[in-house]
PDB file of N, CA and C in Angstrom:
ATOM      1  N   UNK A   1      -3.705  -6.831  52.719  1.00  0.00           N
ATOM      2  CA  UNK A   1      -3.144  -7.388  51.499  1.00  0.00           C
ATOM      3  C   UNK A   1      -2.799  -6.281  50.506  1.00  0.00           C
ATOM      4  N   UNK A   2      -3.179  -5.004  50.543  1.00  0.00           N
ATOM      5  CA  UNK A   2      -3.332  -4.033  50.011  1.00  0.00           C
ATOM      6  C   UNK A   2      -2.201  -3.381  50.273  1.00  0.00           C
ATOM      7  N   UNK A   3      -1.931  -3.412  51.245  1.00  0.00           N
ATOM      8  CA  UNK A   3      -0.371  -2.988  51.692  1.00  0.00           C
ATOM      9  C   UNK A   3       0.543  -3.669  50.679  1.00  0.00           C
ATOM     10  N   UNK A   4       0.670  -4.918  50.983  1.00  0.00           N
ATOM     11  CA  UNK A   4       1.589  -6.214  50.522  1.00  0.00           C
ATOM     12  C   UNK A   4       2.322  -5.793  48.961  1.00  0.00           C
ATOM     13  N   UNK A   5       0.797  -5.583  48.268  1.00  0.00           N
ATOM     14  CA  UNK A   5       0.629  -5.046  46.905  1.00  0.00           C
ATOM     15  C   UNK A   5       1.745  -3.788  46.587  1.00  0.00           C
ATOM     16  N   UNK A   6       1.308  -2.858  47.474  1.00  0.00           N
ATOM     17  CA  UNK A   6       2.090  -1.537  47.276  1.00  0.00           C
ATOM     18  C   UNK A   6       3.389  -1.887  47.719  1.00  0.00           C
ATOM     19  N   UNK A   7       3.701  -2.676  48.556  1.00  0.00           N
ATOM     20  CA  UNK A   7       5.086  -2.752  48.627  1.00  0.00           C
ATOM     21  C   UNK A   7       5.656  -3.560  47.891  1.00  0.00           C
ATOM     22  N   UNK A   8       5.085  -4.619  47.511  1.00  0.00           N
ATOM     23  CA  UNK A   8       5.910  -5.234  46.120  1.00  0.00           C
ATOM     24  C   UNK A   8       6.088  -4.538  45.137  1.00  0.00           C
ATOM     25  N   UNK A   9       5.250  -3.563  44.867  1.00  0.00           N
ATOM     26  CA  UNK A   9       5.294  -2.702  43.648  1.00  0.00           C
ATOM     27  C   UNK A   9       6.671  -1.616  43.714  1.00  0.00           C
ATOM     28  N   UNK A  10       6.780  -1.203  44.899  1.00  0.00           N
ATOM     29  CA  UNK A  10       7.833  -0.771  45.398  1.00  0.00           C
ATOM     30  C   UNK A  10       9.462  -0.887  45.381  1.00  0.00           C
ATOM     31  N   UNK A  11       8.766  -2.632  45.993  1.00  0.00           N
ATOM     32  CA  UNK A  11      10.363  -3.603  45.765  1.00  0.00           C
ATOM     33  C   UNK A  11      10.827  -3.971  44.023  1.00  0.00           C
ATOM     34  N   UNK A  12       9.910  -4.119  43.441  1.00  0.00           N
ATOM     35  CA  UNK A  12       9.698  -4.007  42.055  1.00  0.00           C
ATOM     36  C   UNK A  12      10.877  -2.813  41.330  1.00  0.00           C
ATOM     37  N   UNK A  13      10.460  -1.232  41.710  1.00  0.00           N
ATOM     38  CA  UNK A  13      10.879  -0.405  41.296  1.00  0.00           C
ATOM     39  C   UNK A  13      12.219  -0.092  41.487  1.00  0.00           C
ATOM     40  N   UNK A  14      12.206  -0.629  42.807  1.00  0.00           N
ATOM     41  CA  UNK A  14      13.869  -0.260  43.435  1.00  0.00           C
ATOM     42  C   UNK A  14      14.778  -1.500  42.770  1.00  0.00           C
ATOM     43  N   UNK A  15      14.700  -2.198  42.447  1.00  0.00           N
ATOM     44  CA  UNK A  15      15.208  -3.811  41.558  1.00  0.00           C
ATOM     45  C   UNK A  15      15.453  -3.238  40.613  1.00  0.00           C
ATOM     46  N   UNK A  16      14.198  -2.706  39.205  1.00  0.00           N
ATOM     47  CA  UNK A  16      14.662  -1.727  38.355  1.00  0.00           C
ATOM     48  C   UNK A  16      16.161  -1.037  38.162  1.00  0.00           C
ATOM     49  N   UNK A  17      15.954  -0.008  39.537  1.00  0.00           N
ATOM     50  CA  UNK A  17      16.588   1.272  39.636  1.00  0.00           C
ATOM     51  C   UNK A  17      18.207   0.919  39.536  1.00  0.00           C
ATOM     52  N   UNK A  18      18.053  -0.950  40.900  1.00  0.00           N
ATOM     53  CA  UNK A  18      19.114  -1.406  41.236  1.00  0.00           C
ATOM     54  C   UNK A  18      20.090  -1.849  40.141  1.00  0.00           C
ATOM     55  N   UNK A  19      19.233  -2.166  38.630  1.00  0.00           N
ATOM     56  CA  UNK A  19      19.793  -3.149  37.312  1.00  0.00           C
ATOM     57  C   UNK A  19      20.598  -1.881  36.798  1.00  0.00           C
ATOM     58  N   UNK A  20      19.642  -0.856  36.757  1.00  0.00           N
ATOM     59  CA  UNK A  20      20.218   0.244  35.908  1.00  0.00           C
ATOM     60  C   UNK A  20      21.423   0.749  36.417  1.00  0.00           C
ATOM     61  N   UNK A  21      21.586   1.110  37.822  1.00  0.00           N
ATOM     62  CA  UNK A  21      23.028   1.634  38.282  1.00  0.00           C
ATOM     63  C   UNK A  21      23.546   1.071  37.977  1.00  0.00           C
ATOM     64  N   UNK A  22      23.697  -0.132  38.324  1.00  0.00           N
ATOM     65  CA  UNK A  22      24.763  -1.598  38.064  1.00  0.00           C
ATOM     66  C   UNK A  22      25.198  -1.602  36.622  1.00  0.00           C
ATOM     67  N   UNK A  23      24.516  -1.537  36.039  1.00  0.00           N
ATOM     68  CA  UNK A  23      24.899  -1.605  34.161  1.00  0.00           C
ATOM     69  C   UNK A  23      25.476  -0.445  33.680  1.00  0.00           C
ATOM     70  N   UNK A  24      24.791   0.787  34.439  1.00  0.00           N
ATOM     71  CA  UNK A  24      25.362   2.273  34.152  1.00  0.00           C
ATOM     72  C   UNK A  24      26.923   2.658  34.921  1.00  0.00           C
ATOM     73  N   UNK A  25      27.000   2.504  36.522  1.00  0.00           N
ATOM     74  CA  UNK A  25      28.261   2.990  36.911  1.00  0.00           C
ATOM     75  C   UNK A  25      28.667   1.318  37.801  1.00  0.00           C
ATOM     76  N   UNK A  26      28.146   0.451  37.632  1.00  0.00           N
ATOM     77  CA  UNK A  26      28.770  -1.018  38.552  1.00  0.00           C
ATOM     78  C   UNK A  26      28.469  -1.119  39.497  1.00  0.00           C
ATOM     79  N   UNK A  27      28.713  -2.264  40.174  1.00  0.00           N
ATOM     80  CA  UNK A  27      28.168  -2.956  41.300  1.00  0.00           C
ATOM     81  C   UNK A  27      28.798  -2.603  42.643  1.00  0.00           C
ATOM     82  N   UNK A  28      29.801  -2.033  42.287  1.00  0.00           N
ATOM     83  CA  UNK A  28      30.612  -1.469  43.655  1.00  0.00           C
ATOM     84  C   UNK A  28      30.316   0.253  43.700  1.00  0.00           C
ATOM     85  N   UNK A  29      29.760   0.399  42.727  1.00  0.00           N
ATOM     86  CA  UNK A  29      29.477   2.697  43.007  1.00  0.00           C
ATOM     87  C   UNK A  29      28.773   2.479  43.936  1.00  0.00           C
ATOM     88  N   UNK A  30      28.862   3.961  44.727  1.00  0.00           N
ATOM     89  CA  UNK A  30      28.271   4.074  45.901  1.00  0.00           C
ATOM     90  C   UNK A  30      26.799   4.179  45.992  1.00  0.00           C
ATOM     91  N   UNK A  31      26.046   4.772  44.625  1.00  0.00           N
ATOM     92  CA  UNK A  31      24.934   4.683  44.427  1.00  0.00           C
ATOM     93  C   UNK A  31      24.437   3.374  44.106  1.00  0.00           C
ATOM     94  N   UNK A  32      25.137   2.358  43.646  1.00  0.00           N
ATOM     95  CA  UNK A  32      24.725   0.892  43.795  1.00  0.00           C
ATOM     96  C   UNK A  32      24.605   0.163  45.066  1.00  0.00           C
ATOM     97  N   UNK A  33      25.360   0.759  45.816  1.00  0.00           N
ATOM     98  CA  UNK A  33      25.527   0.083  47.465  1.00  0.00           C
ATOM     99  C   UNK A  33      24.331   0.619  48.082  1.00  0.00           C
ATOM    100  N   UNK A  34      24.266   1.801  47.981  1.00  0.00           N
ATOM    101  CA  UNK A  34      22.961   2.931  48.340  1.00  0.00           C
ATOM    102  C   UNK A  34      21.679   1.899  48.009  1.00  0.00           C
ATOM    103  N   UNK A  35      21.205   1.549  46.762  1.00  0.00           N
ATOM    104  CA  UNK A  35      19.966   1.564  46.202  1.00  0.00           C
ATOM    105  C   UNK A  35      19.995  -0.243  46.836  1.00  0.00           C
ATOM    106  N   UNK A  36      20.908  -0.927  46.871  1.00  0.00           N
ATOM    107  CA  UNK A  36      21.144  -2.225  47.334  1.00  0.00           C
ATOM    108  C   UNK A  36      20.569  -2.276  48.230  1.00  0.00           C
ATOM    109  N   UNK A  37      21.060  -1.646  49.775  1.00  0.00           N
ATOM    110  CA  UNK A  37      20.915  -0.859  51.092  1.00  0.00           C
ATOM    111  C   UNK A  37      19.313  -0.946  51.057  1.00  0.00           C
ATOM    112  N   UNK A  38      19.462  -0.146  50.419  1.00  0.00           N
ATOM    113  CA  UNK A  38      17.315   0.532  50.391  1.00  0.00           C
ATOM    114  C   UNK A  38      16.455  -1.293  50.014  1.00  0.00           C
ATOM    115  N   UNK A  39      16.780  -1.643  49.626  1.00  0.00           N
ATOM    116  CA  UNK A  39      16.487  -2.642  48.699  1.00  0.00           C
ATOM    117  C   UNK A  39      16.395  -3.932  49.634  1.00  0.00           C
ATOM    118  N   UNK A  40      17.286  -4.224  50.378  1.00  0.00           N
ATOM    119  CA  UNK A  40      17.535  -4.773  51.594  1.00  0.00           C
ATOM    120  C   UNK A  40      16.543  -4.670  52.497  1.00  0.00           C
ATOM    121  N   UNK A  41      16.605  -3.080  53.176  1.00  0.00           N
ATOM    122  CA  UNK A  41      15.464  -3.269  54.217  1.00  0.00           C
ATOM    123  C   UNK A  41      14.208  -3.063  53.578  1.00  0.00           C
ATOM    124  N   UNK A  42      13.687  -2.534  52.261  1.00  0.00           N
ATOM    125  CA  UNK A  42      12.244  -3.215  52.102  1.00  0.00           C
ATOM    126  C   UNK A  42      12.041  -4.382  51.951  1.00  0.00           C
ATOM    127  N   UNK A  43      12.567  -4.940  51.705  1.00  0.00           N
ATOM    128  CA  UNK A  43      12.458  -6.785  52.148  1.00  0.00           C
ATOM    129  C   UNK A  43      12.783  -7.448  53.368  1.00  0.00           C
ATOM    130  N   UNK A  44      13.194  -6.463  54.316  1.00  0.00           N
ATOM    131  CA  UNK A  44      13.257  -7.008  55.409  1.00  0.00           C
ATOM    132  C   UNK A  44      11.556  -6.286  55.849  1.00  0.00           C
ATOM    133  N   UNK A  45      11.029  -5.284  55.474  1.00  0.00           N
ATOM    134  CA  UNK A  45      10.062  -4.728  55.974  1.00  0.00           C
ATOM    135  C   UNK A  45       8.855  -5.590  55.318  1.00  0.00           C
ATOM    136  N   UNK A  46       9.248  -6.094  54.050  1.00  0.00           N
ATOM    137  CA  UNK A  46       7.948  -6.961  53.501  1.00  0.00           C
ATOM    138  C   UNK A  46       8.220  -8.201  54.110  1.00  0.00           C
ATOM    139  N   UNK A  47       9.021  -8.728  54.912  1.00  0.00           N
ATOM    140  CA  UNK A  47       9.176 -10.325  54.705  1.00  0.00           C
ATOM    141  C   UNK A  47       8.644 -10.482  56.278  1.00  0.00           C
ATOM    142  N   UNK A  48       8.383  -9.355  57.040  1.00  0.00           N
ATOM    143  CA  UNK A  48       7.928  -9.064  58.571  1.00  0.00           C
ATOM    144  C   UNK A  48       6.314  -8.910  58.189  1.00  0.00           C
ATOM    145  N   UNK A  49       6.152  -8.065  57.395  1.00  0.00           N
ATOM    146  CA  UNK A  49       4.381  -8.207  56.487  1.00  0.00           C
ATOM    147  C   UNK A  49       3.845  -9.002  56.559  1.00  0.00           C
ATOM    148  N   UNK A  50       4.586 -10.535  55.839  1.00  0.00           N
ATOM    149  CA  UNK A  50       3.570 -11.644  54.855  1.00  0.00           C
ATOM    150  C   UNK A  50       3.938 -12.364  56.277  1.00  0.00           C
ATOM    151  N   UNK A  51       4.937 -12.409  56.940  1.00  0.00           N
ATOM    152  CA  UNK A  51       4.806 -13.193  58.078  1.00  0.00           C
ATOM    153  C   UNK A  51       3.662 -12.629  59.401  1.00  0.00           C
ATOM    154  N   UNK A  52       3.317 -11.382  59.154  1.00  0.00           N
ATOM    155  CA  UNK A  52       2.118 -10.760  60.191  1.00  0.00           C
ATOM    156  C   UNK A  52       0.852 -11.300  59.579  1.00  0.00           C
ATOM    157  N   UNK A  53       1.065 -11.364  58.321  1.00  0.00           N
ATOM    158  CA  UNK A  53       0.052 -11.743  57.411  1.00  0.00           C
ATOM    159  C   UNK A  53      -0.392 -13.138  57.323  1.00  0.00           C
ATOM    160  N   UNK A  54       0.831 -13.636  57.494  1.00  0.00           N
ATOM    161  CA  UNK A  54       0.405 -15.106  57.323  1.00  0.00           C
ATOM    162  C   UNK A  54       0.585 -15.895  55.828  1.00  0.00           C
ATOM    163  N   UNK A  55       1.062 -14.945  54.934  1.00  0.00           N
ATOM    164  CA  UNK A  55       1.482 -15.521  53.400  1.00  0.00           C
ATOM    165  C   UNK A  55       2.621 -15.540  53.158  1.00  0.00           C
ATOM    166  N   UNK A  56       2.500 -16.141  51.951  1.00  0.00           N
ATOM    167  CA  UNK A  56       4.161 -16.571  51.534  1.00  0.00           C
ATOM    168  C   UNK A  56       4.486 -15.514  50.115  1.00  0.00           C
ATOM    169  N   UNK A  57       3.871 -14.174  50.070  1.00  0.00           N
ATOM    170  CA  UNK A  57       4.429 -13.530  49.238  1.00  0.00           C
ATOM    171  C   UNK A  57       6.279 -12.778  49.294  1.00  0.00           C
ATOM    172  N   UNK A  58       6.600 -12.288  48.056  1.00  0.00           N
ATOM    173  CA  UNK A  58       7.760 -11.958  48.342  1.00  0.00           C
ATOM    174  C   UNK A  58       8.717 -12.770  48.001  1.00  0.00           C
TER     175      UNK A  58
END
């Protein structure tokens, strides 16, 4: 569960990172597609977690 934690905290940060590009250079810069990208597969990596896990976090 300790895992779970750190990676939400994670997915958390990159969401952040994701608002700020978007507002700073838009939704189509390449660093928005980039941080999107990243953003994507930690939720594909947490949503494989809570299902090993057995919870419905995320």
């Amino acid at each position: 569960m300790d895992r779970l934690y750190h990676l939400d905290s994670i997915i958390e940060a990159k969401r952040r990172r994701m608002s700020d590009i978007v507002n700073k250079e838009g939704l189509t810069s390449i660093k928005a597609i980039r941080c999107s990208q990243e953003l994507d597969e930690l939720l594909i990596v947490a949503q494989k977690q809570t299902h090993v896990s057995g919870t419905n976090k995320v």
